[in-house]
Each structure stands twice: as C-alpha cells, then as structure tokens.
N, C-alpha and C. Protein backbone atom coordinates (compact mmCIF):
# COMPACT_ATOMS: atom_id res chain seq x y z
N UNK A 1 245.96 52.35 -9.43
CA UNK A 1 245.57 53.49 -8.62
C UNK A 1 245.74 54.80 -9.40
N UNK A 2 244.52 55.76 -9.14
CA UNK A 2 244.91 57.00 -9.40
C UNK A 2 245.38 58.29 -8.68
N UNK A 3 245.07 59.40 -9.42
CA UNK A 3 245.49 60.53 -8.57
C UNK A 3 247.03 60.42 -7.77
N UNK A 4 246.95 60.83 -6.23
CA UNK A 4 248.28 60.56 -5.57
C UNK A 4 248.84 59.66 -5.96
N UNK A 5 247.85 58.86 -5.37
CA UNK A 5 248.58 57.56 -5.33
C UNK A 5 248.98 57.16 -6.30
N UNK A 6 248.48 57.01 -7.27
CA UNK A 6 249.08 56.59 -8.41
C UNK A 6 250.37 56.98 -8.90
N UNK A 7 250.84 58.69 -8.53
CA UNK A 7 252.05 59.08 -9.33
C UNK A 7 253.07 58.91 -8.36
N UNK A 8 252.36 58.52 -6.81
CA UNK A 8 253.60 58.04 -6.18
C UNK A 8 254.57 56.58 -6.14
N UNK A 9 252.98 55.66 -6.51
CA UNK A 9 253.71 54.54 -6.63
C UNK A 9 254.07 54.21 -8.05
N UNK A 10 254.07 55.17 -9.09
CA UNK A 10 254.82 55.31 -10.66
C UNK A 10 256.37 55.85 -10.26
N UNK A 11 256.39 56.63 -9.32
CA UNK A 11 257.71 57.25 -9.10
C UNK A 11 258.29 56.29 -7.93
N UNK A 12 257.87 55.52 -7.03
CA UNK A 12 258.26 54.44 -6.57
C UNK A 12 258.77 53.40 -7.32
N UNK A 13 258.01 52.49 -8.37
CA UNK A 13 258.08 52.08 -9.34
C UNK A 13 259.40 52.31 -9.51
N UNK A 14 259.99 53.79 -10.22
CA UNK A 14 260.89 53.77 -11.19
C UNK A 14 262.00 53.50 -10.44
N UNK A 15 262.00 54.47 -8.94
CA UNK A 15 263.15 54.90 -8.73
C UNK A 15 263.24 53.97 -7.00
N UNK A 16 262.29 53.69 -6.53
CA UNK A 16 262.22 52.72 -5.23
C UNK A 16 262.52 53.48 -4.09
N UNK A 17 263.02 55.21 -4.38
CA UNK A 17 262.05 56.38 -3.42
C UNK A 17 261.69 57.31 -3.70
N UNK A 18 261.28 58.17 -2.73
CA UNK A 18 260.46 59.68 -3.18
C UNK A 18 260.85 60.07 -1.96
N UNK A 19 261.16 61.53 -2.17
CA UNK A 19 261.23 62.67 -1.20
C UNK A 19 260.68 63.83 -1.47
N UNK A 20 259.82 64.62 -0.96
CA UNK A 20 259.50 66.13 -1.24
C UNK A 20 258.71 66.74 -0.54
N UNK A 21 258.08 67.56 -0.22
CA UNK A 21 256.82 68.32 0.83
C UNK A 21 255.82 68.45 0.07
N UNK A 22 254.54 67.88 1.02
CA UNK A 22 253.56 67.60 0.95
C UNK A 22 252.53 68.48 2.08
N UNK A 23 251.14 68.70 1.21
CA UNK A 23 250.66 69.30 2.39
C UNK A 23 249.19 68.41 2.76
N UNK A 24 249.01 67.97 3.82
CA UNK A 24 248.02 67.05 4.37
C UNK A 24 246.97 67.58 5.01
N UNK A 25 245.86 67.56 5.12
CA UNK A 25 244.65 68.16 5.53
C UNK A 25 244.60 67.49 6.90
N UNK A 26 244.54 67.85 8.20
CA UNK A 26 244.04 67.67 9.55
C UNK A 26 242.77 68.12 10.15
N UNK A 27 242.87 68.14 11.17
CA UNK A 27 241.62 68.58 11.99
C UNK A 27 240.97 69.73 11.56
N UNK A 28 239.84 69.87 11.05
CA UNK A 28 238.82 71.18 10.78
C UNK A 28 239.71 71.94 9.78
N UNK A 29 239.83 71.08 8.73
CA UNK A 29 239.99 71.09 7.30
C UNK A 29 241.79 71.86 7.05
N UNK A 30 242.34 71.89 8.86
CA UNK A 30 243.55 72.69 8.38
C UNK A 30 244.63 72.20 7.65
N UNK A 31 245.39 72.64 6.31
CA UNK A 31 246.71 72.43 5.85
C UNK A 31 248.12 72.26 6.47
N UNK A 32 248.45 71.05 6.41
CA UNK A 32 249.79 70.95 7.13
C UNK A 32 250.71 70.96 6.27
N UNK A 33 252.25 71.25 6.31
CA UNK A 33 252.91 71.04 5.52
C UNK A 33 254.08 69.71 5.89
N UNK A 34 253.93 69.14 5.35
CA UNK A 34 255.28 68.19 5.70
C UNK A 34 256.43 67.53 5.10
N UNK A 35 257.47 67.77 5.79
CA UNK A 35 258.30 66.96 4.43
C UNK A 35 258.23 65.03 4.84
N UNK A 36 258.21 64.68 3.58
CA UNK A 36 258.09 63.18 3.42
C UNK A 36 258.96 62.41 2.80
N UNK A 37 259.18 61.19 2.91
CA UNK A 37 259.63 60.02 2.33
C UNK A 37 258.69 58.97 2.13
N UNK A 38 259.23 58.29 1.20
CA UNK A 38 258.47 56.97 0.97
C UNK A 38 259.62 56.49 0.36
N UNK A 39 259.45 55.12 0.79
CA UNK A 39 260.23 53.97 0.11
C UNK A 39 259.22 52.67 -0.52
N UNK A 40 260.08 51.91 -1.17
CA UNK A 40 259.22 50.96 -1.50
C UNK A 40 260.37 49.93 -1.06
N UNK A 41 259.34 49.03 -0.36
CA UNK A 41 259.88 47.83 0.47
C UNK A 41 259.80 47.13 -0.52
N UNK A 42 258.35 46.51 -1.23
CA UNK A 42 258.29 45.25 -1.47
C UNK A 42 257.37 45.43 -3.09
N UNK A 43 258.08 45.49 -4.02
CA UNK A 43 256.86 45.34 -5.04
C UNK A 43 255.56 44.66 -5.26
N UNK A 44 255.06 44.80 -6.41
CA UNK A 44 253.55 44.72 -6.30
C UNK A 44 253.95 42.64 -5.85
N UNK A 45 252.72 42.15 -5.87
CA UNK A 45 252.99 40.78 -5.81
C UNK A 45 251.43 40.51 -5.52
N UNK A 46 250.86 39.60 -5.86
CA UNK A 46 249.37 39.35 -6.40
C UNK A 46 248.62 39.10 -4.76
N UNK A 47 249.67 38.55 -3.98
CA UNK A 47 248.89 38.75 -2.59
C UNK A 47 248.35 40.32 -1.72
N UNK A 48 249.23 40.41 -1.77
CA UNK A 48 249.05 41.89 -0.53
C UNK A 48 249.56 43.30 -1.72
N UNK A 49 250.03 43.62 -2.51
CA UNK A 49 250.07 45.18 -3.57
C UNK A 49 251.73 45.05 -3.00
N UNK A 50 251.78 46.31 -3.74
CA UNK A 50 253.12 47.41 -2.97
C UNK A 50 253.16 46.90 -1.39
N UNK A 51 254.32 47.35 -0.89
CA UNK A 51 254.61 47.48 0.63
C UNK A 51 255.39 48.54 0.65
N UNK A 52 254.61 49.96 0.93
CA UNK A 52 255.50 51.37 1.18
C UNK A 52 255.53 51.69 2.58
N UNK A 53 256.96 51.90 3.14
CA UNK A 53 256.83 53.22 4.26
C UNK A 53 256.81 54.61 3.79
N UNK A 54 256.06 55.05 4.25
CA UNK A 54 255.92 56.89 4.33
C UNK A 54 256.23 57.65 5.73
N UNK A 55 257.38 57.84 5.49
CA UNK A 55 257.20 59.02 6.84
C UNK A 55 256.99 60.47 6.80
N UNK A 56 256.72 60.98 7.30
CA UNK A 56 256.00 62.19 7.32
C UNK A 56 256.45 63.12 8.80
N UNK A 57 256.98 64.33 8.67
CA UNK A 57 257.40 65.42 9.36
C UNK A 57 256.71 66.05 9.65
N UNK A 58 255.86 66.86 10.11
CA UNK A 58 255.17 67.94 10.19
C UNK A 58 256.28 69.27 10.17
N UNK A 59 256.37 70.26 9.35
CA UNK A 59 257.37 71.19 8.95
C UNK A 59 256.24 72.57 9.61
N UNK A 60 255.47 72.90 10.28
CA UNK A 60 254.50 73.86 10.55
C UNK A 60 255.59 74.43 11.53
N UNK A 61 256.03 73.88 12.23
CA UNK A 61 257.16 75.05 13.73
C UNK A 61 258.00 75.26 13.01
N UNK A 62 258.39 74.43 11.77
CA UNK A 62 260.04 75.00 11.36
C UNK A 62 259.74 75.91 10.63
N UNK A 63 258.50 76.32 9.84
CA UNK A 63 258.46 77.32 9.28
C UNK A 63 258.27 78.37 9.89
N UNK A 64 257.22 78.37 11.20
CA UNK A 64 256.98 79.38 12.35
C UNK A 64 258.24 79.73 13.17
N UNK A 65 259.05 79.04 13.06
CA UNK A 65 260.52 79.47 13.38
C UNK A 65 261.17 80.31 12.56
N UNK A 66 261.64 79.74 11.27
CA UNK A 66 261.76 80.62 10.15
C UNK A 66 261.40 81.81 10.20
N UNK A 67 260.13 82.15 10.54
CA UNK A 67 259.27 82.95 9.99
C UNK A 67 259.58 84.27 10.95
N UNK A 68 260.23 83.85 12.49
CA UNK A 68 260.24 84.53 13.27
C UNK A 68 261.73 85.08 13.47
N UNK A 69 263.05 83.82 13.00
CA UNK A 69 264.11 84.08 12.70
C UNK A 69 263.99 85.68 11.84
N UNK A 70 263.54 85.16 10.39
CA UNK A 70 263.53 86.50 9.54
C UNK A 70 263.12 87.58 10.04
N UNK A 71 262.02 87.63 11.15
CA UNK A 71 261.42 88.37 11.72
C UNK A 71 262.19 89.63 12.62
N UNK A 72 263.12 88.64 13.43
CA UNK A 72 264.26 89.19 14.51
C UNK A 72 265.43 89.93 13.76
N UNK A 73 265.56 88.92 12.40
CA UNK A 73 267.28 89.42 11.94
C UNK A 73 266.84 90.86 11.28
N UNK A 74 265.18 91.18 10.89
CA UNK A 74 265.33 92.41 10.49
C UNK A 74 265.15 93.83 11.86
N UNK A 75 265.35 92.99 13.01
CA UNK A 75 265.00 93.74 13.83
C UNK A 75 266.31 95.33 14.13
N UNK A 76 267.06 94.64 13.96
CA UNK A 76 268.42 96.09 14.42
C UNK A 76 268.17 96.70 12.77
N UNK A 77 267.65 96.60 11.43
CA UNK A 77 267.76 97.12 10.45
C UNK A 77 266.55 98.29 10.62
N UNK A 78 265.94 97.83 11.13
CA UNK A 78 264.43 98.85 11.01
C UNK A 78 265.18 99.26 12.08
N UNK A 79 265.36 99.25 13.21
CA UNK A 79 265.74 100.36 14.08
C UNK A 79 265.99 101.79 13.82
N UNK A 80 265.46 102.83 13.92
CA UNK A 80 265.87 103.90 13.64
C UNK A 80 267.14 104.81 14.61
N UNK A 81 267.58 103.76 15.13
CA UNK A 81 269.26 104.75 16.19
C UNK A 81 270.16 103.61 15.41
N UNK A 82 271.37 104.19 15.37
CA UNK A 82 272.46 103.38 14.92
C UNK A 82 272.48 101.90 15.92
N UNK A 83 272.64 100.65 14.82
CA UNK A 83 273.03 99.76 15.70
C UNK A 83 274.35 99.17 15.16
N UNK A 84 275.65 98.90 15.80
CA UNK A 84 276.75 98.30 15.56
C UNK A 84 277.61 97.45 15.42
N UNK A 85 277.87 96.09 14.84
CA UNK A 85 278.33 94.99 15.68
C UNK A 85 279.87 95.07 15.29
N UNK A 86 280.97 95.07 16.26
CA UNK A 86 282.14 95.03 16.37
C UNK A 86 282.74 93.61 16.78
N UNK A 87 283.86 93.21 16.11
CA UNK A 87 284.54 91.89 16.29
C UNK A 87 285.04 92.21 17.47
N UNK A 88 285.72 91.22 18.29
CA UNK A 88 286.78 91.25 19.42
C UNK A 88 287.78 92.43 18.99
N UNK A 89 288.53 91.88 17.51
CA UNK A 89 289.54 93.04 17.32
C UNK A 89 289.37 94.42 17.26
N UNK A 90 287.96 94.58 17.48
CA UNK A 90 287.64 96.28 16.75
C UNK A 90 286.96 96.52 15.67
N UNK A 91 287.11 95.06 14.57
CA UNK A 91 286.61 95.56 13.25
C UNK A 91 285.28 95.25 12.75
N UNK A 92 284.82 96.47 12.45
CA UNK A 92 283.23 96.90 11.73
C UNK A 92 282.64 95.45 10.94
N UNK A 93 281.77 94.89 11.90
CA UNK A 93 281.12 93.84 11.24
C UNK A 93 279.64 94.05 10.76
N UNK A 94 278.93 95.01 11.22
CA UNK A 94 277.72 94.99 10.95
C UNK A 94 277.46 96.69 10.85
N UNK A 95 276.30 97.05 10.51
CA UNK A 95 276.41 98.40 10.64
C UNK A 95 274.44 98.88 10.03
N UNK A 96 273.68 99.26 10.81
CA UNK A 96 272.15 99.06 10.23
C UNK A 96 272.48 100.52 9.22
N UNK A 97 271.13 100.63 9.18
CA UNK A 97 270.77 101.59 7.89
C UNK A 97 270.82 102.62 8.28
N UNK A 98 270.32 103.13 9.94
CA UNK A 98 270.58 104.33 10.93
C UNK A 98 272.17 104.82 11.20
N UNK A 99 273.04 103.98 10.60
CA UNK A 99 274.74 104.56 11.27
C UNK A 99 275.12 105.20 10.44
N UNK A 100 274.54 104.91 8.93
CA UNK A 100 275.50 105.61 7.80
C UNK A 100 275.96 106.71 8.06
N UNK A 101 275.36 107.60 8.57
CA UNK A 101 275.89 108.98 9.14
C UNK A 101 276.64 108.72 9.46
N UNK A 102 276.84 108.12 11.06
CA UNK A 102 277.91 108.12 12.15
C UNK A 102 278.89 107.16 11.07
N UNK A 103 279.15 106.18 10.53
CA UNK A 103 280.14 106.00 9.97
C UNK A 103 281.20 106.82 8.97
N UNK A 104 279.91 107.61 8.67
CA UNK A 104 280.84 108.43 7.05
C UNK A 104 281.86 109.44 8.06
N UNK A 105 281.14 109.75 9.48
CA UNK A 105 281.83 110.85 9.98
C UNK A 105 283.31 110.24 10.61
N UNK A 106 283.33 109.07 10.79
CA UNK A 106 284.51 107.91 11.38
C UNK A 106 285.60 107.35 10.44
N UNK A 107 284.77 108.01 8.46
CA UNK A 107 285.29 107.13 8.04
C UNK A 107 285.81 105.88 8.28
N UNK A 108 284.73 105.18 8.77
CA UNK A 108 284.87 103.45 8.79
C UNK A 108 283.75 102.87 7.74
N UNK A 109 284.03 101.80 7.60
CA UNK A 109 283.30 100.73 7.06
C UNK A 109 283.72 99.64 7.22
N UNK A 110 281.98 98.51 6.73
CA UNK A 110 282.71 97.00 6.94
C UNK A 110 283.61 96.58 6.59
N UNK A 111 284.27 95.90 7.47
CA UNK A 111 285.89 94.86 7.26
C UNK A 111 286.69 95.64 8.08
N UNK A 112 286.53 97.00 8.36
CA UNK A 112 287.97 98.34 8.97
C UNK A 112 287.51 98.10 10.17
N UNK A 113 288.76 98.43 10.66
CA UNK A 113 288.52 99.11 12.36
C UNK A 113 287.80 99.91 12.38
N UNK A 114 287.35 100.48 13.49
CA UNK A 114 286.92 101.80 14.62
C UNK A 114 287.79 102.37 14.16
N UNK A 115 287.98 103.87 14.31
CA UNK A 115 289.10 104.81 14.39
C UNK A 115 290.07 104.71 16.24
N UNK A 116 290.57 104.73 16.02
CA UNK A 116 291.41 104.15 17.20
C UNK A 116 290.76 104.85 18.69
N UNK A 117 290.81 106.00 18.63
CA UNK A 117 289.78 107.13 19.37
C UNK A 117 288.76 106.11 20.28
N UNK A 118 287.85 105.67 19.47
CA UNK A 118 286.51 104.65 19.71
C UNK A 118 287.18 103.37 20.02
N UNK A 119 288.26 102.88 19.34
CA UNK A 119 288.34 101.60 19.79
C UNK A 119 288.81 101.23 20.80
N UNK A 120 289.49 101.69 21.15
CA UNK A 120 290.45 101.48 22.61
C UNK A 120 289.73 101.53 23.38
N UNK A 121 288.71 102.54 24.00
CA UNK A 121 287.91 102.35 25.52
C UNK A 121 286.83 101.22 24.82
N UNK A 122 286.22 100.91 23.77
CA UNK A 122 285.43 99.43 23.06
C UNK A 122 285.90 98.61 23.66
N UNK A 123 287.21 98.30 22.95
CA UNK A 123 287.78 97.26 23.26
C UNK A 123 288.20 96.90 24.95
N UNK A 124 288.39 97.79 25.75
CA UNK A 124 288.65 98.03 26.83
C UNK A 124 287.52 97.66 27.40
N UNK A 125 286.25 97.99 27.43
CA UNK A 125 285.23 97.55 27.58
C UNK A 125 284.78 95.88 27.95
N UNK A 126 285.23 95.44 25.93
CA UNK A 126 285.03 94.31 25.68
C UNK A 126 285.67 93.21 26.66
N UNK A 127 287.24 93.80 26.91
CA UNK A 127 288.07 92.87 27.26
C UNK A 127 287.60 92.61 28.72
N UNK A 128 286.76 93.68 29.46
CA UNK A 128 286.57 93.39 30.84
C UNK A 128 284.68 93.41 30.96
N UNK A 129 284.66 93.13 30.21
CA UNK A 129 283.11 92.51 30.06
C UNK A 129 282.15 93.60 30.60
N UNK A 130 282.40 94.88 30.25
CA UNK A 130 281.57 95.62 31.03
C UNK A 130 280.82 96.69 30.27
N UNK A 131 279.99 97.25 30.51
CA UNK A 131 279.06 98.07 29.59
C UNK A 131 279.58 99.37 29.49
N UNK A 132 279.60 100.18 29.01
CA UNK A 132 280.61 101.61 28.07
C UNK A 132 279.68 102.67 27.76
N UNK A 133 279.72 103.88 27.80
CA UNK A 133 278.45 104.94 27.18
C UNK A 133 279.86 105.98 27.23
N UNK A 134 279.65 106.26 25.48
CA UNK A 134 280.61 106.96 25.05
C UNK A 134 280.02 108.17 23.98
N UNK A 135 280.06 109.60 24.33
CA UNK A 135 279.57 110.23 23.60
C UNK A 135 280.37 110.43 22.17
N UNK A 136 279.30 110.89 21.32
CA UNK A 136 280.22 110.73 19.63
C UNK A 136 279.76 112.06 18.93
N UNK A 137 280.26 113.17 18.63
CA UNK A 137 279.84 113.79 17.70
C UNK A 137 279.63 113.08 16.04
N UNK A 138 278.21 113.62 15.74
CA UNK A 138 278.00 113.00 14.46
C UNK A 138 277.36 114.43 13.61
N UNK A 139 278.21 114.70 13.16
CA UNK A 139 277.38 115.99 11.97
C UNK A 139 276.85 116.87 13.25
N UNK A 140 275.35 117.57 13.23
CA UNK A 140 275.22 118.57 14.10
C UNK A 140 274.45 117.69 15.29
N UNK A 141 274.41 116.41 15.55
CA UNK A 141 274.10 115.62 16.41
C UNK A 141 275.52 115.44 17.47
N UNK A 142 274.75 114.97 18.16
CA UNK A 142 275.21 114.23 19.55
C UNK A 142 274.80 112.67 19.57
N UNK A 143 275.58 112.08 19.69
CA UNK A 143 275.05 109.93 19.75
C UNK A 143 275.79 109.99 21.66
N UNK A 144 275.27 109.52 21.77
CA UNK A 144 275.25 108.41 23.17
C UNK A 144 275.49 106.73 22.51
N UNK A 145 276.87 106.72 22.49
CA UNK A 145 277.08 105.18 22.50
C UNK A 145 277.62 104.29 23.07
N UNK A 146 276.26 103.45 23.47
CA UNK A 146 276.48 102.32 24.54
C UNK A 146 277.05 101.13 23.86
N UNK A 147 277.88 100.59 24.26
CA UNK A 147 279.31 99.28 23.92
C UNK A 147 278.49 98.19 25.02
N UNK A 148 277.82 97.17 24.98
CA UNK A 148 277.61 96.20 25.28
C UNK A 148 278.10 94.92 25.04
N UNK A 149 279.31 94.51 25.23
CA UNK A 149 280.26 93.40 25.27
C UNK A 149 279.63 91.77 25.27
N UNK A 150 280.05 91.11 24.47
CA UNK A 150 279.43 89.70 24.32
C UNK A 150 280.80 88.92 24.16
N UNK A 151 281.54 88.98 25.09
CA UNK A 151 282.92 88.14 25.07
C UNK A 151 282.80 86.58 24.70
N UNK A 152 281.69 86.02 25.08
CA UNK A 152 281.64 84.26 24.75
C UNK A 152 281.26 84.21 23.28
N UNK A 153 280.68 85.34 22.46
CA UNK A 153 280.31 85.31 21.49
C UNK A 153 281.37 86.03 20.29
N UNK A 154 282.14 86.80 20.77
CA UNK A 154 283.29 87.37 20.25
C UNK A 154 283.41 88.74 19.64
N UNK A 155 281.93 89.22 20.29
CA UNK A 155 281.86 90.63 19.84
C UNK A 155 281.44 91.49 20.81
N UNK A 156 281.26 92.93 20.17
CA UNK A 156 280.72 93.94 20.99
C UNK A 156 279.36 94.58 20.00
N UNK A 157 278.13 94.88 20.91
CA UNK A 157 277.46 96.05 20.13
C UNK A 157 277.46 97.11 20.46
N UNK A 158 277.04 98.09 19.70
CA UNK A 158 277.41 99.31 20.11
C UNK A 158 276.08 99.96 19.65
N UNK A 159 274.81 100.64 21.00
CA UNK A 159 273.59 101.10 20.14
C UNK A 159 273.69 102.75 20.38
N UNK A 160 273.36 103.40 19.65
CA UNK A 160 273.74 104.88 19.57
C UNK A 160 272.12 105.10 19.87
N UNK A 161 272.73 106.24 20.58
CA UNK A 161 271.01 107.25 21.17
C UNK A 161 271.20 108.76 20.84
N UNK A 162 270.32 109.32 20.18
CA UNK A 162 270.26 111.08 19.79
C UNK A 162 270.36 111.63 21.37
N UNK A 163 271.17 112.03 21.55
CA UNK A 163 271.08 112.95 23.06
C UNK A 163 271.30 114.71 22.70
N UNK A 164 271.42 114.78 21.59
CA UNK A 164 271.27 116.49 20.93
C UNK A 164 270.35 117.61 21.70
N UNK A 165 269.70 117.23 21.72
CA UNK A 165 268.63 117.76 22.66
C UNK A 165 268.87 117.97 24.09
N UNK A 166 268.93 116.71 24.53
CA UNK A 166 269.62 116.49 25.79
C UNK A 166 270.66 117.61 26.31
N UNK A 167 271.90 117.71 25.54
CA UNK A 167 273.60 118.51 25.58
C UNK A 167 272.79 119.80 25.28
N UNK A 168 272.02 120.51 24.51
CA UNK A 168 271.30 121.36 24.46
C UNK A 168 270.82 122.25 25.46
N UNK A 169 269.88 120.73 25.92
CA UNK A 169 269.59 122.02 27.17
C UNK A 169 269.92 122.02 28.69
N UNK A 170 271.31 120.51 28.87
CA UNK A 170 272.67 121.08 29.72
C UNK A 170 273.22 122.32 29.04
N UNK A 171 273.22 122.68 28.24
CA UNK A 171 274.12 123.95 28.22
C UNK A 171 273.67 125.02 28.62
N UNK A 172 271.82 124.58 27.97
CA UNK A 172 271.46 126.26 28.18
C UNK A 172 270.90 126.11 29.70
N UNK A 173 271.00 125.12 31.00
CA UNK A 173 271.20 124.82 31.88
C UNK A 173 272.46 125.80 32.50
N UNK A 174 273.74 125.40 31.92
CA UNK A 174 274.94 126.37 32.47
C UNK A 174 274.87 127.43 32.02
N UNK A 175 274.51 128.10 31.31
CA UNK A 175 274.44 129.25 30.79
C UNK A 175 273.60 129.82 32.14
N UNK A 176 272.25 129.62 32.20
CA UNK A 176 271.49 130.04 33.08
C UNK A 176 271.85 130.25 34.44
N UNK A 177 272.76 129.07 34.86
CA UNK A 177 273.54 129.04 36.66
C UNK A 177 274.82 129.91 36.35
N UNK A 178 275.19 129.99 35.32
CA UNK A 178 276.39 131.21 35.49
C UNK A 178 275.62 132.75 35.38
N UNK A 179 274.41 133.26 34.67
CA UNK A 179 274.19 134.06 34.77
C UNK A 179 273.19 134.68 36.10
N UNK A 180 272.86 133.21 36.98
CA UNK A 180 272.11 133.52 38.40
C UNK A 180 273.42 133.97 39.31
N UNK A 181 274.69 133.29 39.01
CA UNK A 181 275.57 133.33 40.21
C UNK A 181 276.49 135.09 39.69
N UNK A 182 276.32 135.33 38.74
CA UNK A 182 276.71 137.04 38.26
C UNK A 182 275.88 137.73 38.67
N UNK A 183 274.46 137.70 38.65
CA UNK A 183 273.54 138.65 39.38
C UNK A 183 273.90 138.09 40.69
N UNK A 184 273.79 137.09 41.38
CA UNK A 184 273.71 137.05 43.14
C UNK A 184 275.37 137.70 43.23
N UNK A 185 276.25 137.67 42.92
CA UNK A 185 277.44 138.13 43.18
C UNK A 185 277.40 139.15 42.80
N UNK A 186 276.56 140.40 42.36
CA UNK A 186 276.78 141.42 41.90
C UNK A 186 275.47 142.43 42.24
N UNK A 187 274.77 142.00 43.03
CA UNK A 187 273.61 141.94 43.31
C UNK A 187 273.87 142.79 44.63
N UNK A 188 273.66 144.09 45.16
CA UNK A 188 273.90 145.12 46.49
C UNK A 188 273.13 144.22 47.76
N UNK A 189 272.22 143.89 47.69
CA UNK A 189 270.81 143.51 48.49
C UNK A 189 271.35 141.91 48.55
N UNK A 190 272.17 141.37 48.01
CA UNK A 190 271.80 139.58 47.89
C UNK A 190 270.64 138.91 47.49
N UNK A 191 270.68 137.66 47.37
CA UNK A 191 269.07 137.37 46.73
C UNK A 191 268.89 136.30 47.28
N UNK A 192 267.50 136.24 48.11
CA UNK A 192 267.12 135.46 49.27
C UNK A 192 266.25 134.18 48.41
C-alpha cells in the first residue's frame, strides 16, 4: 500500500501502534480534526492482510471549547475598569491591566494583602456572602468598588467603576442647595 496507508501500516509494522491527529474530510468536503489510534491486532498473513483497529475522536468541540475558554480568560484583561480577584485571606491574586493605578495608590501587589483599610469590610463581606460597594480614592479619580464574594470558590472579586464625575456633580449639587437655602433664608419677600 501507498500514501496513508502505507506509512501507517510501516509505523504499525515497527512499533504495533500509532497515535496522533488527523484531519478527515466529511460531508461537503468539510475538515475534521481528530485525534486517533490504531493498533495492529494481527499481522499481515496471506489470507485476510493486516487486522487494524482505528479509533477516531472527533476533536472539533474541544477545540471550539478551547477556543472560547481563551476567549473568556481574556475577558476581565480587556476590560477597561479595574477587575480584582482576592483570596479568602485578603491576598491580591489577580489584578487586570485597568488596576495598575488603583494598586500603585494601595501599594499592593500580587501575593500581598489589601491594605487593611479595604480588607476588613472585603473580607467582612466575603465571610457573610454578601455584595459590598466601597468607594476608593485613586489619583484624581473616584472608583466605586463592588466586592462580590464567591465563598464555595474561595474568593472575592472586586470590579471598580469611575464615579468621578458622578461625586462631581453631587457636590456641585450641594454647593447649589446651600446657596438656594442662603438666598431663601436671607431673602425679605421669601421665595415662593
């Protein structure tokens, strides 16, 4: 025999199996990939040839799995708001590409605690399974960070939101009701 066949049952031959991925043509000419075996049962013998099993996997979902795994794990990295993952104890396990700020300002990094400040209502959080929104000064920002607790899993995340804007214009909110309630209090006529 040639071609395939031939270098499979040469490598049968030598070694009496084969393992490796293969890709097989199906329905309307599509490429499958599969991983395979072959054994050799029975050498050649002048009646009936070789006697091989081949089994054959179809590997097409495990790669579409794969494909979607990689897909997800880059999902908190592209995120553009800080995303966080904290151990049970407190300590900095994960940290995307958006926190560097908020970390340098915590001086934390992976392997360290939280600064104690943050960790205690975290952990407090964690320990009673309940969701947390804790504001953080970061440089001339404001973070909103929400502590979402995963106790069966042994951690906490923590996703930060820009609320700068937000605290902004609560202030210039109070600013404005303290300067309505100085004119109405100072005001001869009152103001209807």
């Amino acid at each position: 025999p040639t071609g395939w066949n031939g270098i499979l049952m040469e490598r049968l031959r030598q070694g009496g199996k084969w393992e490796g991925d293969m890709n097989f043509i199906r329905h309307r000419n599509r490429s499958v990939l599969t991983e395979c075996q072959a054994l050799l049962l029975h050498p050649d013998d002048a009646a009936n040839g070789p006697i091989v099993s081949l089994t054959a996997r179809d590997l097409t979902l495990d790669r579409l799995w794969d494909h979607e795994m990689q897909t997800l794990a880059r999902l908190s990295g592209e995120n553009p708001n800080p995303v966080i993952r904290l151990g049970s104890d407190g300590v900095l396990l994960y940290a995307n590409t958006a926190s560097r700020e908020l970390l340098q300002v915590m001086d934390c990094e992976i392997g360290n605690p939280l600064p104690e400040a943050l960790r205690a209502p975290i952990l407090q959080a964690y320990a009673s399974n309940k969701m947390l929104g804790l504001e953080v000064s970061c440089g001339e920002r404001v973070l909103m960070l929400t502590a979402a607790p995963f106790p069966r899993e042994g951690y906490v995340n923590l996703y930060g939101t820009d609320i700068t804007t937000l605290k902004q214009m609560e202030d210039e909110l109070r600013t404005s009701e303290a300067r309505y309630r100085l004119l109405a209090l100072h005001s001869p006529n009152g103001i209807a």
